[in-house]
PDB file of N, CA and C in Angstrom:
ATOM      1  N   UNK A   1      31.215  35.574 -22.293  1.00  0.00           N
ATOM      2  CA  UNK A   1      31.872  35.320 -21.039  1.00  0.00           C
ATOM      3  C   UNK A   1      33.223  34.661 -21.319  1.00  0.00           C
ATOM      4  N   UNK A   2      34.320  35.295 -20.989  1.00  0.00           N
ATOM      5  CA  UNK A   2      36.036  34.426 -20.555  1.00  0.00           C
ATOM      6  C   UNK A   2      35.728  34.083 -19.668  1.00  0.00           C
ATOM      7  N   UNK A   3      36.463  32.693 -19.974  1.00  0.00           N
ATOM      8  CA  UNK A   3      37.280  32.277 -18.625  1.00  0.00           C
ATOM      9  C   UNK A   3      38.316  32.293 -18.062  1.00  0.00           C
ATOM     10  N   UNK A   4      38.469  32.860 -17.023  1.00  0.00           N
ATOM     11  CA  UNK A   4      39.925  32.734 -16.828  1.00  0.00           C
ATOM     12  C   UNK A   4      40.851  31.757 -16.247  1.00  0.00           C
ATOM     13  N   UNK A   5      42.082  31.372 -16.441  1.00  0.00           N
ATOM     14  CA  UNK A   5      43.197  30.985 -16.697  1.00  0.00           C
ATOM     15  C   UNK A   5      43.056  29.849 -15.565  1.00  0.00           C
ATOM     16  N   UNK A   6      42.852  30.267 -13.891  1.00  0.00           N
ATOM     17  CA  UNK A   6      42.868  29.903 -13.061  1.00  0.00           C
ATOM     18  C   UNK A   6      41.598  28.268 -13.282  1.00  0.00           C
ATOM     19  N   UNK A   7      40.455  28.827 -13.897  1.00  0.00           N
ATOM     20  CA  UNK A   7      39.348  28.128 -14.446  1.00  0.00           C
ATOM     21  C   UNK A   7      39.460  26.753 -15.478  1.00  0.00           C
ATOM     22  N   UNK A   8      40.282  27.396 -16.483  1.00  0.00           N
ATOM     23  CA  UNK A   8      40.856  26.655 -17.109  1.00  0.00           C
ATOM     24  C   UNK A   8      41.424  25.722 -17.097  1.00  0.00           C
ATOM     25  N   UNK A   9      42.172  25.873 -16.107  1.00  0.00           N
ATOM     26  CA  UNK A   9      43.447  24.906 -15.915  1.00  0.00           C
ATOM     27  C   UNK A   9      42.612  23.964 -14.776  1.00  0.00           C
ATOM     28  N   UNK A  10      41.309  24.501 -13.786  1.00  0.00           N
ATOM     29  CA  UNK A  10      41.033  23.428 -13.048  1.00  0.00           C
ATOM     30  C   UNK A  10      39.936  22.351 -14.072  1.00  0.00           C
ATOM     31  N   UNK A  11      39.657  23.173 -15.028  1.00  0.00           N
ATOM     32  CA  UNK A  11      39.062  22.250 -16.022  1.00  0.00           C
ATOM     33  C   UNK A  11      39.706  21.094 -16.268  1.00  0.00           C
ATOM     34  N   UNK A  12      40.795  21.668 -16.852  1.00  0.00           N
ATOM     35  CA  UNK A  12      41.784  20.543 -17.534  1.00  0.00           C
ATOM     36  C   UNK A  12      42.765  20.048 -16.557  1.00  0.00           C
ATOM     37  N   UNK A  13      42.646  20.171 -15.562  1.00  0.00           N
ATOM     38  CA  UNK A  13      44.313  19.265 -14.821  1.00  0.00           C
ATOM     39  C   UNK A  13      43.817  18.408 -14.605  1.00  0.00           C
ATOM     40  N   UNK A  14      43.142  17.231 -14.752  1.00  0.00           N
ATOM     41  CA  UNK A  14      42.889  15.676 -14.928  1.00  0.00           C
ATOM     42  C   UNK A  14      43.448  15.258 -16.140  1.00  0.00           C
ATOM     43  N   UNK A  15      43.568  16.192 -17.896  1.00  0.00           N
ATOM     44  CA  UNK A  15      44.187  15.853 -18.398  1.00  0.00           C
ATOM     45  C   UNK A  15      45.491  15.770 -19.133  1.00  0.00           C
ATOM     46  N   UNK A  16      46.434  14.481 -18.952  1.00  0.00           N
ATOM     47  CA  UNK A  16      47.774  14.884 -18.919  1.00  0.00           C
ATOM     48  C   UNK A  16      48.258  14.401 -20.447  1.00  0.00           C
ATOM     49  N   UNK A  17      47.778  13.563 -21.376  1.00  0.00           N
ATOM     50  CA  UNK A  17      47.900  13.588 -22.765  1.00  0.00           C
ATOM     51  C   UNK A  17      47.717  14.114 -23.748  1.00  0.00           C
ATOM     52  N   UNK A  18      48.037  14.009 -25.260  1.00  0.00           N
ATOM     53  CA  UNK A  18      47.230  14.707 -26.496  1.00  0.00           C
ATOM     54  C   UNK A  18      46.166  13.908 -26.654  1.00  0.00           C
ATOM     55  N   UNK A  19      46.048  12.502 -26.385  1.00  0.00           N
ATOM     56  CA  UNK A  19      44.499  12.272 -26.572  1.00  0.00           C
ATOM     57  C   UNK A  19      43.679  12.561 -25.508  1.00  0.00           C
ATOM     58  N   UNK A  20      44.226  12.474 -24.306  1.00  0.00           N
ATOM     59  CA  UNK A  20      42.970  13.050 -23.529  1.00  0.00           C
ATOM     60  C   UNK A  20      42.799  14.480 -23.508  1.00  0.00           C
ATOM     61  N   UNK A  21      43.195  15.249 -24.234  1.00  0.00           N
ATOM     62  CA  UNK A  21      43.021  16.668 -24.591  1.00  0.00           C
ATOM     63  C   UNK A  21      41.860  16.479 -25.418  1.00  0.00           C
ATOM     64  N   UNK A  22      42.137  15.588 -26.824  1.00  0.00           N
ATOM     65  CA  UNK A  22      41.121  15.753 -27.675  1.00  0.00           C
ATOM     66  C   UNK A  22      40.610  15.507 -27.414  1.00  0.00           C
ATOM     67  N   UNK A  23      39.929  14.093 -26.480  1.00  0.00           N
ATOM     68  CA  UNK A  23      38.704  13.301 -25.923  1.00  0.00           C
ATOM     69  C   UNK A  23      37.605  14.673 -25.673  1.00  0.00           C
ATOM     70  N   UNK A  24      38.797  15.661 -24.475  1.00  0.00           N
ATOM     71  CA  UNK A  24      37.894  16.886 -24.052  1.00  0.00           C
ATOM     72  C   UNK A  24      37.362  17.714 -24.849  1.00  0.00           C
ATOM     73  N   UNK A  25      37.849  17.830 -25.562  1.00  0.00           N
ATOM     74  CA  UNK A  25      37.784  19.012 -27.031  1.00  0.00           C
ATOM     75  C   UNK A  25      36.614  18.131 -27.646  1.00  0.00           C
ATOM     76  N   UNK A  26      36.192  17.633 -27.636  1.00  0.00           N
ATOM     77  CA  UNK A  26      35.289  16.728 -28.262  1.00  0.00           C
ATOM     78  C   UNK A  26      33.917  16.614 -27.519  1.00  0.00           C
ATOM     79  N   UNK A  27      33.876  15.993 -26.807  1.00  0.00           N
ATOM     80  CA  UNK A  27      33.339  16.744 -25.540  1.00  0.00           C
ATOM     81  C   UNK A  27      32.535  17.679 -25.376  1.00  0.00           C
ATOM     82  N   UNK A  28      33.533  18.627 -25.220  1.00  0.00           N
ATOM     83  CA  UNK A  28      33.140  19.947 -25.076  1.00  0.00           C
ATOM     84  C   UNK A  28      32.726  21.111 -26.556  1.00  0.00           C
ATOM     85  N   UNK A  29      33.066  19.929 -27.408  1.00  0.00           N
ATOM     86  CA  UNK A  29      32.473  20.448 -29.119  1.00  0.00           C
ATOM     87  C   UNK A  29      31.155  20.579 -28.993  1.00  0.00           C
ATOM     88  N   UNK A  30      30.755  18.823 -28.475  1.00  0.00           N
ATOM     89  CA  UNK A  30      29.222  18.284 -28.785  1.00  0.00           C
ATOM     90  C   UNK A  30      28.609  18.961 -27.752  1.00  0.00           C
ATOM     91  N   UNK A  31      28.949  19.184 -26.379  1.00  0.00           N
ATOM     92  CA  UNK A  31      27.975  20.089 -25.427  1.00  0.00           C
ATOM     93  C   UNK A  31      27.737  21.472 -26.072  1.00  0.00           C
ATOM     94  N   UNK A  32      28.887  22.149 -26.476  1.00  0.00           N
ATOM     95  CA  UNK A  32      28.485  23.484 -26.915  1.00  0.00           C
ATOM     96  C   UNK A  32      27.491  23.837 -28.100  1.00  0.00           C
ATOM     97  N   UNK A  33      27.341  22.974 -29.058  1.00  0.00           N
ATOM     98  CA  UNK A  33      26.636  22.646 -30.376  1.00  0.00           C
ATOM     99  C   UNK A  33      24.960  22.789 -29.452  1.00  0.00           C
ATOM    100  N   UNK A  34      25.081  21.797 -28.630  1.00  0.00           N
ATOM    101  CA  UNK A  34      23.425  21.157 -28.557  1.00  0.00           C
ATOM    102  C   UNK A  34      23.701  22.772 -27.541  1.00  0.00           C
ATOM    103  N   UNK A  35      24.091  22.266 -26.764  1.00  0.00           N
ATOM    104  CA  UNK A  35      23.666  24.062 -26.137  1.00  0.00           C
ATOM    105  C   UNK A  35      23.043  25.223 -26.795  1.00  0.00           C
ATOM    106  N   UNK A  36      23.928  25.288 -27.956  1.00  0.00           N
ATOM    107  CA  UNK A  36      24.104  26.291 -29.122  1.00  0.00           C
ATOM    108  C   UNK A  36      22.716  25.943 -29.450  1.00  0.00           C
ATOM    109  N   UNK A  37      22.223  24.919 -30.036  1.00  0.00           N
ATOM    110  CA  UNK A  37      21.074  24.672 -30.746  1.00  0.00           C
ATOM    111  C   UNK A  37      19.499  24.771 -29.947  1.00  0.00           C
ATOM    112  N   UNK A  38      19.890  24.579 -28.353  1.00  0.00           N
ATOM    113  CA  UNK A  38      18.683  24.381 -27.774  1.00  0.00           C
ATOM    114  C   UNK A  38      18.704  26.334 -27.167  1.00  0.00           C
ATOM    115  N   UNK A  39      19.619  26.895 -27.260  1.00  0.00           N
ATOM    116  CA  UNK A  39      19.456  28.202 -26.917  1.00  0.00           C
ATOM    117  C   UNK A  39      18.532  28.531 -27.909  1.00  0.00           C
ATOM    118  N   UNK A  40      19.136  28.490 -29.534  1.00  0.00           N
ATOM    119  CA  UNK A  40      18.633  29.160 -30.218  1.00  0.00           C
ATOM    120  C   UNK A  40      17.078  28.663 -30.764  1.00  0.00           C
ATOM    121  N   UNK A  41      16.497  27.525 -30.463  1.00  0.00           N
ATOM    122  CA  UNK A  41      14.834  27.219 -29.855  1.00  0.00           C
ATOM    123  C   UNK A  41      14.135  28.088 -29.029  1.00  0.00           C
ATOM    124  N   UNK A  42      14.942  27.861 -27.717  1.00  0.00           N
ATOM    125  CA  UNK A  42      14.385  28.660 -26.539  1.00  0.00           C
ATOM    126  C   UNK A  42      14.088  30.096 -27.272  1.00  0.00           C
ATOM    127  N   UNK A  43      14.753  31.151 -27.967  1.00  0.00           N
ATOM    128  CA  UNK A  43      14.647  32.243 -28.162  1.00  0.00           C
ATOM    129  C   UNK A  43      13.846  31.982 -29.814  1.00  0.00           C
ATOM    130  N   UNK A  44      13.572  31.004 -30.252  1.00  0.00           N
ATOM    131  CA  UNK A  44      12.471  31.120 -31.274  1.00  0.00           C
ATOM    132  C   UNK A  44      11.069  30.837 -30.977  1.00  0.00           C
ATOM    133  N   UNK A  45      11.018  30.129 -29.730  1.00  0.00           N
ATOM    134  CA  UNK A  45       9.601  29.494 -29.354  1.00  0.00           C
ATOM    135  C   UNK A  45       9.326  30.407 -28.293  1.00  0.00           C
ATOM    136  N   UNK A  46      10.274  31.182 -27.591  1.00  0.00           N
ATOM    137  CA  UNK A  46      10.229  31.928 -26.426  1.00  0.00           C
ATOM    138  C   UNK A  46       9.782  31.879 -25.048  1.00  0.00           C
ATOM    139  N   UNK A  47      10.013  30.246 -25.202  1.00  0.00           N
ATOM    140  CA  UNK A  47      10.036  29.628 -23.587  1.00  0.00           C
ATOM    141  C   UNK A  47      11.022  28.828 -23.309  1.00  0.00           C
ATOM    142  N   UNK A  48      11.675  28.498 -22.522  1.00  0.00           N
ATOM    143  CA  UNK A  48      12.264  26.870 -21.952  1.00  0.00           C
ATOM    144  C   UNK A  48      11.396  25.923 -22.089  1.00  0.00           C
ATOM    145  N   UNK A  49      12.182  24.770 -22.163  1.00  0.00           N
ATOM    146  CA  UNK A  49      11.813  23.304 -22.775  1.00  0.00           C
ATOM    147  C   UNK A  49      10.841  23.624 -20.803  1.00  0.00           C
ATOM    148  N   UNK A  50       9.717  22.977 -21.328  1.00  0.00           N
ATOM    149  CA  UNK A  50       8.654  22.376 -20.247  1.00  0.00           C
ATOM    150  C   UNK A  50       8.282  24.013 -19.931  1.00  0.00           C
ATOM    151  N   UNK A  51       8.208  24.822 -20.476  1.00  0.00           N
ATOM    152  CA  UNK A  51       7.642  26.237 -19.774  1.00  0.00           C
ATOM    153  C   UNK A  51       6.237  26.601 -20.440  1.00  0.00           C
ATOM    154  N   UNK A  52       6.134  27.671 -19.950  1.00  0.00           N
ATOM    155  CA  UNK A  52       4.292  28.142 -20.617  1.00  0.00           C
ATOM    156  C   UNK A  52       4.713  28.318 -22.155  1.00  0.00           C
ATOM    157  N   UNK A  53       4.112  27.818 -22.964  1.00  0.00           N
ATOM    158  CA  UNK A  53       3.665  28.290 -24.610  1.00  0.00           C
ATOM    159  C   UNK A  53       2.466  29.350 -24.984  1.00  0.00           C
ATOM    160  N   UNK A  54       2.602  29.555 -26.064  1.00  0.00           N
ATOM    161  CA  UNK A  54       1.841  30.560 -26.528  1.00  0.00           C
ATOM    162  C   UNK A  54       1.513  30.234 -28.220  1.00  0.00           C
ATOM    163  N   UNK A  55       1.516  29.182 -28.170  1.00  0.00           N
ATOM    164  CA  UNK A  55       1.513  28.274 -28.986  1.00  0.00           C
ATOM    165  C   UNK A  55       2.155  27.980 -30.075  1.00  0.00           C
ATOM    166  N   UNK A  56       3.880  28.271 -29.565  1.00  0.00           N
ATOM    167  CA  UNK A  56       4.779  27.437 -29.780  1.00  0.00           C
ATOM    168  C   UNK A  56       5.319  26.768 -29.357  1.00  0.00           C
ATOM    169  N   UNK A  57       5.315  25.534 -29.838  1.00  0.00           N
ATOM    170  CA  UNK A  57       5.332  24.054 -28.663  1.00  0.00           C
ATOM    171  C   UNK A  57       6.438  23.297 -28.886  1.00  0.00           C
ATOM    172  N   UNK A  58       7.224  22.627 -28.163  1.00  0.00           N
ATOM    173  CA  UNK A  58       8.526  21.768 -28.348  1.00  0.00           C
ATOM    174  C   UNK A  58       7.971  20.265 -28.320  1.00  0.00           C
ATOM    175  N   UNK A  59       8.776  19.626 -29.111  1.00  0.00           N
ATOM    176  CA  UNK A  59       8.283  18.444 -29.665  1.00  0.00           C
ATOM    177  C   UNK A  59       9.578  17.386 -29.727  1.00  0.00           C
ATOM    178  N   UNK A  60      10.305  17.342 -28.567  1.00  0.00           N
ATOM    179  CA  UNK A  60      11.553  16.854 -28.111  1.00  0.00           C
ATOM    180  C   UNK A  60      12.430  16.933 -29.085  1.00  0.00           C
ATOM    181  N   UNK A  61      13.534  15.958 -29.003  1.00  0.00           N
ATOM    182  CA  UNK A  61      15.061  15.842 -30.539  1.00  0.00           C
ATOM    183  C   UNK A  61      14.696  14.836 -31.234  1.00  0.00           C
ATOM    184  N   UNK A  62      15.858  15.828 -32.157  1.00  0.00           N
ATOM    185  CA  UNK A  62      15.781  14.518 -33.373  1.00  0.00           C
ATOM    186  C   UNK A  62      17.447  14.235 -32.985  1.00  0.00           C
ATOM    187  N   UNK A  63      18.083  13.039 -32.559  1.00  0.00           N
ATOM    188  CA  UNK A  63      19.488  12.674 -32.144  1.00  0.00           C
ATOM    189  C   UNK A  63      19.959  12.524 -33.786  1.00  0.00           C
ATOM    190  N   UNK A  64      21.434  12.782 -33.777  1.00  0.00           N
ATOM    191  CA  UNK A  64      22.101  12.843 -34.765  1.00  0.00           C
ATOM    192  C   UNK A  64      23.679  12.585 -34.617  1.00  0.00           C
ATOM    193  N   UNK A  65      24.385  11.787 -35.355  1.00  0.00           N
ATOM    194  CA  UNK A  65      25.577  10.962 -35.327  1.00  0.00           C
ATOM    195  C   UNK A  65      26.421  12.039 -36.087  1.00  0.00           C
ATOM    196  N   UNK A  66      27.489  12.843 -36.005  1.00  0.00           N
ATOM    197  CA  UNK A  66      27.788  13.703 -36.912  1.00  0.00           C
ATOM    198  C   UNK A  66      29.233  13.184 -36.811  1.00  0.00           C
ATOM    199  N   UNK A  67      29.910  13.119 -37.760  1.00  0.00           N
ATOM    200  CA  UNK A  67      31.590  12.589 -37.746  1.00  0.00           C
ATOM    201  C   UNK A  67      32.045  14.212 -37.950  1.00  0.00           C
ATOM    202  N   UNK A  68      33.542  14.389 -37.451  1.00  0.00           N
ATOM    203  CA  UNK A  68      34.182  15.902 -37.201  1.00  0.00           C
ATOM    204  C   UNK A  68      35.764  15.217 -37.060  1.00  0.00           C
ATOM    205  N   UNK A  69      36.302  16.080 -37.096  1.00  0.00           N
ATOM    206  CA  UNK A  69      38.032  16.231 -37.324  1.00  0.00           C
ATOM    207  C   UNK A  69      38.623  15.189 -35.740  1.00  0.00           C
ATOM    208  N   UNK A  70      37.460  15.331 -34.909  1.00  0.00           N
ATOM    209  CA  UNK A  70      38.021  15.471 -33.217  1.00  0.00           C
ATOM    210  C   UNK A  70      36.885  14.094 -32.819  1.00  0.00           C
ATOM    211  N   UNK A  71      36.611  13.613 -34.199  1.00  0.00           N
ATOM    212  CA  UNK A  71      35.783  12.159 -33.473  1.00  0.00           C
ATOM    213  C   UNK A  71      34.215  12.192 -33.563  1.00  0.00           C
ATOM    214  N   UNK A  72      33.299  11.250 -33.573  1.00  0.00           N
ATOM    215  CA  UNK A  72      31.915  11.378 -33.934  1.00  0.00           C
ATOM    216  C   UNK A  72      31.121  12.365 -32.457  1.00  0.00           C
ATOM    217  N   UNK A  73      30.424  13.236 -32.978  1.00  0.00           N
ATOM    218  CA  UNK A  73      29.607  13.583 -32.186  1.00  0.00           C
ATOM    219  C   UNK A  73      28.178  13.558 -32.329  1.00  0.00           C
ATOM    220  N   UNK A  74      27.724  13.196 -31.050  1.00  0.00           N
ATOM    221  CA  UNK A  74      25.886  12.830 -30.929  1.00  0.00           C
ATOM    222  C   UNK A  74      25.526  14.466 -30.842  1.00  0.00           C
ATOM    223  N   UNK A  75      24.687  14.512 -31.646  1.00  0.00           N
ATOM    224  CA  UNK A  75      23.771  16.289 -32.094  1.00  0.00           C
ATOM    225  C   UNK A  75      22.379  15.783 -31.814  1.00  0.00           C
ATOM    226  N   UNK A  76      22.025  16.508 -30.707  1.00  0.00           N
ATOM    227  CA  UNK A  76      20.867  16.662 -30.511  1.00  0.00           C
ATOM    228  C   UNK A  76      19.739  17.562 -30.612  1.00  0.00           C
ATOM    229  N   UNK A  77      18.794  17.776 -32.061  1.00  0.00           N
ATOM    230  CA  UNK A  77      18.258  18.867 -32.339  1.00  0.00           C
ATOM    231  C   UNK A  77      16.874  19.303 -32.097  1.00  0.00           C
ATOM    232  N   UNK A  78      17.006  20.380 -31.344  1.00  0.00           N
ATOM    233  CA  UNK A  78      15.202  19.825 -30.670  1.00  0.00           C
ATOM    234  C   UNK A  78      14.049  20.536 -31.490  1.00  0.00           C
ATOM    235  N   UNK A  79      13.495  20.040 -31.698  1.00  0.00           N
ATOM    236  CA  UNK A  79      12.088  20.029 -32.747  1.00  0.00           C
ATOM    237  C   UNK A  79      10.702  20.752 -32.154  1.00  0.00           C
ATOM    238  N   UNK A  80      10.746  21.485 -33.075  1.00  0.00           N
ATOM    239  CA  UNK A  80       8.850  22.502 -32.708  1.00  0.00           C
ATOM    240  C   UNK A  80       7.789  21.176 -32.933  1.00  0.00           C
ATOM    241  N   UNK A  81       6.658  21.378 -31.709  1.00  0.00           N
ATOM    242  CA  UNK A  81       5.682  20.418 -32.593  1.00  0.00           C
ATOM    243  C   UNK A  81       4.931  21.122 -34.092  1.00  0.00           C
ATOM    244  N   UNK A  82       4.563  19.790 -34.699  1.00  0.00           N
ATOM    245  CA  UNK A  82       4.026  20.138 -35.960  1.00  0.00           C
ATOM    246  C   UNK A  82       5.153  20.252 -36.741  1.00  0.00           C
ATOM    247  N   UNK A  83       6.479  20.284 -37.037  1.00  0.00           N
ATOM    248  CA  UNK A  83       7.056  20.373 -38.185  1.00  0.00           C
ATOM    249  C   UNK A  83       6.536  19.398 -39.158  1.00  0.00           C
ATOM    250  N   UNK A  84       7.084  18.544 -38.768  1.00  0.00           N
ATOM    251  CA  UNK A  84       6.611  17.264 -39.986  1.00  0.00           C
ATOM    252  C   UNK A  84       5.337  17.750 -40.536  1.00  0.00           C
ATOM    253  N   UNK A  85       4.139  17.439 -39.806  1.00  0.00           N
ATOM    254  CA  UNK A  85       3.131  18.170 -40.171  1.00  0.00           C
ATOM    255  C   UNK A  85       2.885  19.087 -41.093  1.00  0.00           C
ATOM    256  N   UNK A  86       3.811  20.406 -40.793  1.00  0.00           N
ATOM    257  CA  UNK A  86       3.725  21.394 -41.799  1.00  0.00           C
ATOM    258  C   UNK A  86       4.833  21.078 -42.955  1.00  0.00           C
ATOM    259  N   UNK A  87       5.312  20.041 -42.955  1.00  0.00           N
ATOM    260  CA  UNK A  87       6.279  19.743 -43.951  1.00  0.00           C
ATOM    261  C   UNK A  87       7.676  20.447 -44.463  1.00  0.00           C
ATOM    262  N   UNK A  88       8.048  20.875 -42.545  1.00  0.00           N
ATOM    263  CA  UNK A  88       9.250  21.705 -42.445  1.00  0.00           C
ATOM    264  C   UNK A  88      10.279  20.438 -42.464  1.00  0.00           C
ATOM    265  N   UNK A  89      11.272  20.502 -43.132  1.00  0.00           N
ATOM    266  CA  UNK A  89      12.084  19.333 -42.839  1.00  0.00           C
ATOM    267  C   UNK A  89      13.654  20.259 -42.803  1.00  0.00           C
ATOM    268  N   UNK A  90      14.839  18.963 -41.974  1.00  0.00           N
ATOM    269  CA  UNK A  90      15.868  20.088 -41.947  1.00  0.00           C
ATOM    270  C   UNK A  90      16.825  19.138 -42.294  1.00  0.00           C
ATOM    271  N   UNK A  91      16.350  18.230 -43.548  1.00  0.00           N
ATOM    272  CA  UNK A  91      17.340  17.233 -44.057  1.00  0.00           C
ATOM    273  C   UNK A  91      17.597  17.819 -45.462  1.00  0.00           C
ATOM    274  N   UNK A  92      18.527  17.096 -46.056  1.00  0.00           N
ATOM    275  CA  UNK A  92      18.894  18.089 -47.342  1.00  0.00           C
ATOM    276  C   UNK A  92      17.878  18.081 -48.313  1.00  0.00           C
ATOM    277  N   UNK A  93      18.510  19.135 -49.425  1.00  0.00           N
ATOM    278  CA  UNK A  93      17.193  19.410 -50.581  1.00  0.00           C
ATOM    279  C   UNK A  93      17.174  18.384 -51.115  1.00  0.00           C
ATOM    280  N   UNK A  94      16.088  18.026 -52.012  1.00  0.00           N
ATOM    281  CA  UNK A  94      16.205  17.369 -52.680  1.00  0.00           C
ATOM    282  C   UNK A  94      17.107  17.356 -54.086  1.00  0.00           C
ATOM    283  N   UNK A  95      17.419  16.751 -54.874  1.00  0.00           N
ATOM    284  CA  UNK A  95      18.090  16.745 -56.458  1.00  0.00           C
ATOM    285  C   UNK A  95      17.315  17.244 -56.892  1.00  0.00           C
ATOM    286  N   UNK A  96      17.775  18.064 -58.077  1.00  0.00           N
ATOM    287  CA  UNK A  96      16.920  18.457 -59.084  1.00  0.00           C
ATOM    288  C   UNK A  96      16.622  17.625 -60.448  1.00  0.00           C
ATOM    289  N   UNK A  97      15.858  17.288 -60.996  1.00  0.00           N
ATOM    290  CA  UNK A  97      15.933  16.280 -62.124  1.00  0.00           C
ATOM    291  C   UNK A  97      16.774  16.721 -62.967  1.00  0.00           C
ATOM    292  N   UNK A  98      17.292  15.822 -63.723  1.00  0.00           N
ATOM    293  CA  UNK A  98      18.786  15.601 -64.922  1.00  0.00           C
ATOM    294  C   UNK A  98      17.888  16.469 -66.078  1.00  0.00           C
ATOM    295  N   UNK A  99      18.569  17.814 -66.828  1.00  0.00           N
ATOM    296  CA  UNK A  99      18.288  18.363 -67.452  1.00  0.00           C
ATOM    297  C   UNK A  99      16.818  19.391 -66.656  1.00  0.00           C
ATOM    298  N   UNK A 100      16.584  19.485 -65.690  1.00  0.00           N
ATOM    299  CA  UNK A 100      15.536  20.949 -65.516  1.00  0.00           C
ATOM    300  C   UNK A 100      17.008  22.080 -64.957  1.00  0.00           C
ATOM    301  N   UNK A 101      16.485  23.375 -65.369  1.00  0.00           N
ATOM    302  CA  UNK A 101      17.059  24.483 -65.654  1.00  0.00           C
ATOM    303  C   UNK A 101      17.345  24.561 -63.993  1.00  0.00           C
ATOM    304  N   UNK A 102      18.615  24.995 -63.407  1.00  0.00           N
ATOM    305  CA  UNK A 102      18.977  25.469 -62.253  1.00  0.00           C
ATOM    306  C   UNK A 102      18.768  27.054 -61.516  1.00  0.00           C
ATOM    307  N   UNK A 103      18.404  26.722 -60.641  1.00  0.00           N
ATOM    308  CA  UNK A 103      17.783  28.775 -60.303  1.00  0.00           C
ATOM    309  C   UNK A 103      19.164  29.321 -59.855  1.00  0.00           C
ATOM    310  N   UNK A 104      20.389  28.735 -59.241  1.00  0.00           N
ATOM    311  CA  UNK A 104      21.482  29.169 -58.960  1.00  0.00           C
ATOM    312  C   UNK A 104      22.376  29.582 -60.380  1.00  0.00           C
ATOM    313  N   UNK A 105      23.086  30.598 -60.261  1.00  0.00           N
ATOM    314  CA  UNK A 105      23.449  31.223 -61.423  1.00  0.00           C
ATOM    315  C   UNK A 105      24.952  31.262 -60.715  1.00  0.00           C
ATOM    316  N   UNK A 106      25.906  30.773 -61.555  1.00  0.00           N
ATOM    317  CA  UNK A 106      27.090  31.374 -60.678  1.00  0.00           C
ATOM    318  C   UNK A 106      28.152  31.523 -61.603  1.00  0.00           C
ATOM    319  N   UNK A 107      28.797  32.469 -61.523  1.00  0.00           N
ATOM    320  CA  UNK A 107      29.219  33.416 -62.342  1.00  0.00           C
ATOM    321  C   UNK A 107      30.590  33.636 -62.267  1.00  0.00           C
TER     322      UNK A 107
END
């Protein structure tokens, strides 16, 4: 979906600076992200948050502080129940110990 021009501008004519540009841009970073993120739930669990399951179940957010070019943004990532459980995690890998052989080959 565009928006058009007319749209735009009623978006933005409250703001008349470069920082209150970015404030918006910022803003409108962190809404689109969690948007972004809770769409792409909805279409893995294949309901809306509070809808019928089929036994894939939502298990609220995990909130997250993320620093970016345009200022810190709060990420809110919403969680299947049972991850932990099944020992899905979506924090980084772990290290590999000093001297075991690496599976990445790069060339």
């Amino acid at each position: 979906m565009e928006l058009s021009k007319a749209k735009l501008d009623e978006l933005t004519a409250e703001y008349k600076t470069p920082g209150d540009v970015e404030k918006l841009f910022s803003q409108m970073l962190q809404h689109m992200i969690n948007r972004s993120l809770e769409a792409e739930m909805q279409a893995h669990v294949g309901h809306a948050p509070h809808g019928r399951s089929s036994g894939n179940a939502r298990n609220g957010k995990s909130r997250k502080r993320v620093r970016s070019a345009v200022g810190d943004l709060r990420i809110e990532t919403p969680r299947r129940a049972g991850e932990r459980a099944r020992g899905v995690c979506h924090g980084p890998a772990p290290r590999p110990e000093a001297g075991a052989p690496s599976s990445r080959r790069i060339h």
